[in-house]
N, C-alpha and C. Protein backbone atom coordinates (compact mmCIF):
# COMPACT_ATOMS: atom_id res chain seq x y z
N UNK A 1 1.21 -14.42 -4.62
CA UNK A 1 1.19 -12.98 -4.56
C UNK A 1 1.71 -12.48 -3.21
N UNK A 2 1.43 -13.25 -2.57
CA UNK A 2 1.86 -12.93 -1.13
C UNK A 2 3.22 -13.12 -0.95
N UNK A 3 4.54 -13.62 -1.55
CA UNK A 3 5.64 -13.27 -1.83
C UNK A 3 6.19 -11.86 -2.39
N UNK A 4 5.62 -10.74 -2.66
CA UNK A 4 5.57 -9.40 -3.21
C UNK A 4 6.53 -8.65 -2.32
N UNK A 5 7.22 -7.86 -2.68
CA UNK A 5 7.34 -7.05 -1.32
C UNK A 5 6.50 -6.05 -1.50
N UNK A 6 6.24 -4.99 -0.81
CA UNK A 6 5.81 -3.49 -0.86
C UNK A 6 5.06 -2.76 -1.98
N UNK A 7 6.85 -2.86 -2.05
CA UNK A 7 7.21 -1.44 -3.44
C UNK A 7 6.99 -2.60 -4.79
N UNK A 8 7.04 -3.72 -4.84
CA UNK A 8 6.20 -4.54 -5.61
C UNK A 8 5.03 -4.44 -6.24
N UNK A 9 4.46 -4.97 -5.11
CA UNK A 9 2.79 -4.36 -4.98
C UNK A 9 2.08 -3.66 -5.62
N UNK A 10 2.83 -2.49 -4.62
CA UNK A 10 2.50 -0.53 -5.54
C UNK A 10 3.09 -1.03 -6.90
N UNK A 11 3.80 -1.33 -7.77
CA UNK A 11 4.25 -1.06 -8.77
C UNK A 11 3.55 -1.44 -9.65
N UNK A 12 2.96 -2.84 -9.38
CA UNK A 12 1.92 -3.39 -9.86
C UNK A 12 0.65 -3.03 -9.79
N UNK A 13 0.42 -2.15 -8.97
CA UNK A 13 -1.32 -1.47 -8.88
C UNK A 13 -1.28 -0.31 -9.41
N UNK A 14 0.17 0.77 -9.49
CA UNK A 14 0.23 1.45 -10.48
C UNK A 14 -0.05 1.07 -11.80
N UNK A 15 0.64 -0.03 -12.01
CA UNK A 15 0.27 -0.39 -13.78
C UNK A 15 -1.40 -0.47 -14.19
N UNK A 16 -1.97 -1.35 -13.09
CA UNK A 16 -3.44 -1.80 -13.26
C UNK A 16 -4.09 -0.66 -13.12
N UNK A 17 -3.82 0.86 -12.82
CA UNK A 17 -4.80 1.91 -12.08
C UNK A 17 -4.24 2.37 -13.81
N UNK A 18 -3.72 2.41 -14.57
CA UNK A 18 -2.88 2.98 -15.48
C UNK A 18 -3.96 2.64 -16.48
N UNK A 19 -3.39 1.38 -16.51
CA UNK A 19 -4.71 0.30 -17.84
C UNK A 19 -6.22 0.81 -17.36
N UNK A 20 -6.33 0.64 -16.46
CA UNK A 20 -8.01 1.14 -15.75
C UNK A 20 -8.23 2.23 -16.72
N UNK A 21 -7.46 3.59 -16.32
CA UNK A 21 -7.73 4.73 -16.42
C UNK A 21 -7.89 4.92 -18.00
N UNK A 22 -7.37 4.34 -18.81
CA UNK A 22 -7.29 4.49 -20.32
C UNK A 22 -8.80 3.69 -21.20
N UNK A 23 -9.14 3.00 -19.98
CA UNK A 23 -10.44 2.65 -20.79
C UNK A 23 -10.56 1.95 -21.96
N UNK A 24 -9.16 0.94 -22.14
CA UNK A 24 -9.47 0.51 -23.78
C UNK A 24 -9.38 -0.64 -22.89
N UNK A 25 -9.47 -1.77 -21.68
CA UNK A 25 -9.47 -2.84 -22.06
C UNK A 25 -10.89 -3.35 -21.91
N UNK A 26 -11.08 -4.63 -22.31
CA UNK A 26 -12.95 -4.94 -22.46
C UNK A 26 -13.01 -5.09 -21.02
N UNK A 27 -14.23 -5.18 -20.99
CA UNK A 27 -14.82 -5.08 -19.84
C UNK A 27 -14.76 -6.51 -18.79
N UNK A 28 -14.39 -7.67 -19.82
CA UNK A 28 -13.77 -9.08 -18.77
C UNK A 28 -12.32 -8.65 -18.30
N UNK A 29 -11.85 -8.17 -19.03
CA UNK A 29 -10.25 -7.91 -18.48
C UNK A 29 -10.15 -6.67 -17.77
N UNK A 30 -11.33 -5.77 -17.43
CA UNK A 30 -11.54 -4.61 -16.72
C UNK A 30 -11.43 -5.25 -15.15
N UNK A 31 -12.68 -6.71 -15.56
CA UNK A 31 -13.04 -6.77 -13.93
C UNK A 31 -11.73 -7.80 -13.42
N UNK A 32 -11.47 -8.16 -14.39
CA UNK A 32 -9.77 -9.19 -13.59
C UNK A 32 -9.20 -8.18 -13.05
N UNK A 33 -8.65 -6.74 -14.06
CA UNK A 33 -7.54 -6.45 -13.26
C UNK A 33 -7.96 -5.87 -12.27
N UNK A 34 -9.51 -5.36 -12.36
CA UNK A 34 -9.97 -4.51 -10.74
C UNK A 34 -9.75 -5.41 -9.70
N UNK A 35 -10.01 -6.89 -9.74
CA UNK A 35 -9.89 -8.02 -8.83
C UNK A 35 -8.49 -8.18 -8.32
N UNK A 36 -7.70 -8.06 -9.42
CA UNK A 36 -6.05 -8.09 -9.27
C UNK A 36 -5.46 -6.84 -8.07
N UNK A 37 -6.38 -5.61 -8.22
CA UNK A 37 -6.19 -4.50 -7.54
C UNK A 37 -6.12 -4.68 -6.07
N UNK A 38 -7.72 -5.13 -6.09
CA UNK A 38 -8.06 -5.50 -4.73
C UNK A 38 -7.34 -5.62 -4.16
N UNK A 39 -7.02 -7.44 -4.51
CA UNK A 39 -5.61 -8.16 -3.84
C UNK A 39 -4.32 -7.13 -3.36
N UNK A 40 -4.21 -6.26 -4.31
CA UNK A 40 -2.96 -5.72 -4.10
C UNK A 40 -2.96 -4.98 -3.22
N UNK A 41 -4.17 -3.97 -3.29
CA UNK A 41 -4.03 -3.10 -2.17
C UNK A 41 -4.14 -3.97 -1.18
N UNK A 42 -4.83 -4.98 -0.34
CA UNK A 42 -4.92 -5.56 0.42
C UNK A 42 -3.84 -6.01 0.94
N UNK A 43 -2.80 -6.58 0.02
CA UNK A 43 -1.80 -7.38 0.43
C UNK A 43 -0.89 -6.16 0.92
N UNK A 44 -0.47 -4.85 0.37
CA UNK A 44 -0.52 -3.92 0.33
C UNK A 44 -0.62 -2.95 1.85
N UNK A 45 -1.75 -3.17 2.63
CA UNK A 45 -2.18 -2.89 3.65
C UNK A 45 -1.40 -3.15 4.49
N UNK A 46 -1.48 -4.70 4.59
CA UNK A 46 -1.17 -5.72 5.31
C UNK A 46 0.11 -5.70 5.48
N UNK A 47 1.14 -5.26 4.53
CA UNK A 47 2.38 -4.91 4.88
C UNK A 47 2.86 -4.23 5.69
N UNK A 48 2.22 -3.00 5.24
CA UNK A 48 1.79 -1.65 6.31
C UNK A 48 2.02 -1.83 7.29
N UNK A 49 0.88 -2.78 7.73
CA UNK A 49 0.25 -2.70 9.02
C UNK A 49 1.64 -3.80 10.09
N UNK A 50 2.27 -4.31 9.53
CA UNK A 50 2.97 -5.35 9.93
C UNK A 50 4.52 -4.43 10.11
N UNK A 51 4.75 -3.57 8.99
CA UNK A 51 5.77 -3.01 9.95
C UNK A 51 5.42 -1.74 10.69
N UNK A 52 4.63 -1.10 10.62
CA UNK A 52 4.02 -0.21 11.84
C UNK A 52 3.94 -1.18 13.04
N UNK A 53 3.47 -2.23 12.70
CA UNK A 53 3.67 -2.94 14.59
C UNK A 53 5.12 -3.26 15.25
N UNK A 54 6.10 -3.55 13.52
CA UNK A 54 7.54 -3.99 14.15
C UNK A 54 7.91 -2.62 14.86
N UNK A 55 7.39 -1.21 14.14
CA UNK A 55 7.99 -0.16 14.79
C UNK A 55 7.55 -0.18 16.30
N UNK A 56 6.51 -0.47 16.13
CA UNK A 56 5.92 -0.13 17.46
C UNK A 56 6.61 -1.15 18.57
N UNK A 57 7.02 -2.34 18.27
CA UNK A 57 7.79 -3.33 19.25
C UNK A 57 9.05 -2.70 19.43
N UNK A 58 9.47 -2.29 18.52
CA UNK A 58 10.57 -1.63 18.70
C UNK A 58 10.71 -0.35 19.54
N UNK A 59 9.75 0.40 19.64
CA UNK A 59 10.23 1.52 20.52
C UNK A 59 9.49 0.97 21.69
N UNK A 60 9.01 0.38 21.56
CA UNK A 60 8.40 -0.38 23.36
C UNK A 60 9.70 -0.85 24.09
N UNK A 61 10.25 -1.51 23.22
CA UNK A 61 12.05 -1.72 23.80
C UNK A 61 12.99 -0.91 23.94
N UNK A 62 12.27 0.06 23.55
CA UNK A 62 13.78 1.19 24.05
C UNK A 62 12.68 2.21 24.55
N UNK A 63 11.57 1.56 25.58
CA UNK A 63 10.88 2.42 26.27
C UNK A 63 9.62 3.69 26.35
N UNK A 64 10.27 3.82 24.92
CA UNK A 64 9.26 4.60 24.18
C UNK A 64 8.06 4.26 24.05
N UNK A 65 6.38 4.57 24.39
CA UNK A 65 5.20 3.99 24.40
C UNK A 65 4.18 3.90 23.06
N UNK A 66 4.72 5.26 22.61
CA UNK A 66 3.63 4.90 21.32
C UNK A 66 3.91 5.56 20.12
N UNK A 67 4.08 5.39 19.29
CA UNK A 67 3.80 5.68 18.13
C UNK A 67 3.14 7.61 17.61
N UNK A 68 3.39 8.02 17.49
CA UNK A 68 3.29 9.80 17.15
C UNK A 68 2.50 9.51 15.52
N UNK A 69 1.06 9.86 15.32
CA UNK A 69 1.06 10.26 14.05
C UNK A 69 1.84 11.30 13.11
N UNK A 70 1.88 10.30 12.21
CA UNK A 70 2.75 11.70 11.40
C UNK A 70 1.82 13.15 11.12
N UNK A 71 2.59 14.70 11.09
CA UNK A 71 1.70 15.45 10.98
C UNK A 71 2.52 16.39 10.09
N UNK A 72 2.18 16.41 8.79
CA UNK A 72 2.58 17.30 8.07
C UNK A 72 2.59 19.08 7.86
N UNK A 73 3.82 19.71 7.90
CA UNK A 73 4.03 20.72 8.38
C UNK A 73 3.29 21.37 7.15
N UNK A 74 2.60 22.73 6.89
CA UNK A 74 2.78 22.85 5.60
C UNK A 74 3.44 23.34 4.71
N UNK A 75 5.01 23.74 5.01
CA UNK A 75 5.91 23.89 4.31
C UNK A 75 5.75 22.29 3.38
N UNK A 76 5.58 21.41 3.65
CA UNK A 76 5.69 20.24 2.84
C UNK A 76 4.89 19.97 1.89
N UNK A 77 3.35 20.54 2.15
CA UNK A 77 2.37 20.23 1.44
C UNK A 77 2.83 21.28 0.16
N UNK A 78 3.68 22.24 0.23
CA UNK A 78 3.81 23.25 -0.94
C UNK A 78 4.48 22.56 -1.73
């Protein structure tokens, strides 16, 4: 699983949040795919978190110190 990329991942935890939400599978194949979820978001995270640090090496090299949370204007949220 850990071969996934990303947008993998998500695509696959979309499907499982999909099946979740519809409520027809039994309840052994409920708790696999919730287990399957886990993993995903996790692995998921972990991606995340790994290129937020490449960014962050990266602007350390061109001097830049840190990282700016993103802050959404709310023209965007409309």
């Amino acid at each position: 699983m850990s071969d996934l990329s990303f947008e993998q991942a998500m695509q696959q935890l979309e499907k499982i949040v999909v099946q979740l939400e519809q409520g027809e599978l039994p309840l052994e194949q409920a708790l696999e795919q919730f287990e399957q979820a886990v993993k995903l978001s996790r692995l998921s995270q972990q991606k995340l978190q790994q290129a937020e640090q490449k960014v962050s090496q990266l602007l350390q090299q061109q001097g830049q110190e840190n990282l700016t949370p993103f802050q959404p204007n709310a023209e965007d949220e409309a």
